[in-house]
N, C-alpha and C. Protein backbone atom coordinates (compact mmCIF):
# COMPACT_ATOMS: atom_id res chain seq x y z
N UNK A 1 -6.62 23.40 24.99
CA UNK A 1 -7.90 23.30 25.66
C UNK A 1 -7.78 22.29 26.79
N UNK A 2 -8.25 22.82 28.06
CA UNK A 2 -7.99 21.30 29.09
C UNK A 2 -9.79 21.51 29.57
N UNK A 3 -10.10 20.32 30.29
CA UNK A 3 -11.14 20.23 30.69
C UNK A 3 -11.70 20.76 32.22
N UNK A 4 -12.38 20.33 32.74
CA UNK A 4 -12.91 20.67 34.69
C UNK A 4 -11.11 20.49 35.37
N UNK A 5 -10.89 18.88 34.97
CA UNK A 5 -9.71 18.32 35.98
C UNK A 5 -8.79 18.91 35.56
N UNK A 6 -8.15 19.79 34.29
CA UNK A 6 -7.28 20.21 34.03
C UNK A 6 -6.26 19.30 33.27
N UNK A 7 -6.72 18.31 32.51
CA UNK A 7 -6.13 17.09 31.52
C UNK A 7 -6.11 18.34 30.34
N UNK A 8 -5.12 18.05 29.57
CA UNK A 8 -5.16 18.84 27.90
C UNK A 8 -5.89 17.65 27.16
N UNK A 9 -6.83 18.06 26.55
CA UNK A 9 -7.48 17.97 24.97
C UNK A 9 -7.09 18.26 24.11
N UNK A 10 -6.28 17.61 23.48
CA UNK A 10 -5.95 17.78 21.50
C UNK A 10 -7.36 17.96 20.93
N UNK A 11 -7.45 18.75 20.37
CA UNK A 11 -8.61 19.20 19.65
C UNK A 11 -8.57 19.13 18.12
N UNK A 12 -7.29 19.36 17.56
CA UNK A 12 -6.86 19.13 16.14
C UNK A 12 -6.16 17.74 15.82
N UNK A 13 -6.44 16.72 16.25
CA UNK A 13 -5.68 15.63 15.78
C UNK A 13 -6.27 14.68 14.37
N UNK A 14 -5.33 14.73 13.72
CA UNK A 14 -5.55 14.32 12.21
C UNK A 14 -6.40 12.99 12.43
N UNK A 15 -6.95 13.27 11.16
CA UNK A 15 -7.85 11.88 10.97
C UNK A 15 -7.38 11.07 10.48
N UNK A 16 -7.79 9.95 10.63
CA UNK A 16 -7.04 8.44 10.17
C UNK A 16 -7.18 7.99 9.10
N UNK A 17 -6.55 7.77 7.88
CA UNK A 17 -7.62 7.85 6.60
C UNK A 17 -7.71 6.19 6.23
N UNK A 18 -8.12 5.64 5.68
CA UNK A 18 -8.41 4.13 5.32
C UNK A 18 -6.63 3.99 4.37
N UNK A 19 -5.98 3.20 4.79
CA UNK A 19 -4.70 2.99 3.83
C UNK A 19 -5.52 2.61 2.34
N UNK A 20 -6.53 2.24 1.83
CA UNK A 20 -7.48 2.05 0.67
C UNK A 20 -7.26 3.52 -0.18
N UNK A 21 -7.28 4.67 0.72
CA UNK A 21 -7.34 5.64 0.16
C UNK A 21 -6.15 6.31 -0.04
N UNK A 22 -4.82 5.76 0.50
CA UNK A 22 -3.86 6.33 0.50
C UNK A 22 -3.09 5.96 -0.91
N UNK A 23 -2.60 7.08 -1.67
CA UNK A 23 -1.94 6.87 -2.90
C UNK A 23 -1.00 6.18 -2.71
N UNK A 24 -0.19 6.44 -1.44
CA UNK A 24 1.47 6.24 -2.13
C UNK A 24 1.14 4.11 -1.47
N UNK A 25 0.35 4.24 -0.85
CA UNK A 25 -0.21 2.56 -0.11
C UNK A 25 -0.34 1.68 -2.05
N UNK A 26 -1.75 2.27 -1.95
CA UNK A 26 -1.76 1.67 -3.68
C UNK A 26 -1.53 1.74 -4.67
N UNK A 27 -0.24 2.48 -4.92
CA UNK A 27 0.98 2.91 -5.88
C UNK A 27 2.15 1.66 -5.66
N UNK A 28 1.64 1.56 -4.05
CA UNK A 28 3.03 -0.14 -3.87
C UNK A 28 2.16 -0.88 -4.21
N UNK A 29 1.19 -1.18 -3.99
CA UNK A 29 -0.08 -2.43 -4.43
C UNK A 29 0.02 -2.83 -5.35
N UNK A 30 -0.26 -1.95 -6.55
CA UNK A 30 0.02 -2.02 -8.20
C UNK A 30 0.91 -2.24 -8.19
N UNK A 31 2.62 -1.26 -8.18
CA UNK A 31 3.82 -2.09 -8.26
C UNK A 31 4.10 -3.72 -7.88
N UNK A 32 3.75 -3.73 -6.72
CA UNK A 32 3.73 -5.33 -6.21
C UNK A 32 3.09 -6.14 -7.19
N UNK A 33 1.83 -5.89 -7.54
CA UNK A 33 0.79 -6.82 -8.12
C UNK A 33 1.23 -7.31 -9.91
N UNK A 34 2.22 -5.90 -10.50
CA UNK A 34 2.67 -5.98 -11.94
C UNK A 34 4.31 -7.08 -11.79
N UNK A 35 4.92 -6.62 -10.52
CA UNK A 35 5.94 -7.24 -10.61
C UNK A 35 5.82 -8.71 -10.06
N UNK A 36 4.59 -9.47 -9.70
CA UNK A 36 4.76 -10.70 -9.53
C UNK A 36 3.76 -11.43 -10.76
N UNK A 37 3.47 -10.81 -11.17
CA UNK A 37 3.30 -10.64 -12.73
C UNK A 37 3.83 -11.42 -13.63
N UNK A 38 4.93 -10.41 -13.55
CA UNK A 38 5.75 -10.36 -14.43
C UNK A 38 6.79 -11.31 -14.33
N UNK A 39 7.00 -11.82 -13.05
CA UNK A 39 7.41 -13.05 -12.24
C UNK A 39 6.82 -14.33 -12.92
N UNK A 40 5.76 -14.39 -12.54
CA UNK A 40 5.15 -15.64 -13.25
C UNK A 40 5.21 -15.77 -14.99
N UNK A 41 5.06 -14.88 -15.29
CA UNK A 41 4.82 -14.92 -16.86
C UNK A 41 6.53 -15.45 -17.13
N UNK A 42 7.39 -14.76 -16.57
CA UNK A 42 8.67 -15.51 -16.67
C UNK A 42 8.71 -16.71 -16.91
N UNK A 43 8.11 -17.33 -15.52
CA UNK A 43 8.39 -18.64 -15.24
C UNK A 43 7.63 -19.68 -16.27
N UNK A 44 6.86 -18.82 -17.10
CA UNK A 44 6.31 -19.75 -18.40
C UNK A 44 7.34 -19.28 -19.71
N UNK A 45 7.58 -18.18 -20.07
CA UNK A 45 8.02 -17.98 -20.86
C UNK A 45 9.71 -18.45 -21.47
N UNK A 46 10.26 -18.13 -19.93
CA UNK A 46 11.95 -18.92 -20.83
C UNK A 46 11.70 -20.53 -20.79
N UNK A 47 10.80 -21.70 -20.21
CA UNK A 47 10.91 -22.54 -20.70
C UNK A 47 10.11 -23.21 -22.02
N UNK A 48 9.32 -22.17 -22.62
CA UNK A 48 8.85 -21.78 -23.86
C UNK A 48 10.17 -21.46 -25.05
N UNK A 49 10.57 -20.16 -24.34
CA UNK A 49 12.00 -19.83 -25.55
C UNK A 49 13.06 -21.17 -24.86
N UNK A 50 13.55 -21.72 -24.40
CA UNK A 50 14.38 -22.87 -24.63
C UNK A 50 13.89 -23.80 -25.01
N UNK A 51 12.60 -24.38 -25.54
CA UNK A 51 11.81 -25.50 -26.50
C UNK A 51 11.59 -24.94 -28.06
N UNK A 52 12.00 -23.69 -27.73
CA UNK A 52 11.69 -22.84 -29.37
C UNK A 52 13.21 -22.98 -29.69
């Protein structure tokens, strides 16, 4: 599609979606969020098992 001046118009260009809504975005979120986690709980736990 072009206009009067003869510029092309994309007429089908995808929509932008919120990265909020994107799975594979908050599939790393959760991963990230369990594995620093799991990080910290470390950092309490082996100096727990070396006092046990």
């Amino acid at each position: 599609m072009s206009d009067a001046s003869g510029i092309e118009i994309a007429t089908d260009v995808p929509r932008q979606v919120p990265l909020r809504r994107n799975r594979g975005f908050r599939m790393l979120w959760i991963g990230q969020l369990l594995s620093d986690t799991g990080t910290q709980i470390s950092g309490i736990a082996y100096p727990l098992l070396i006092l046990a």
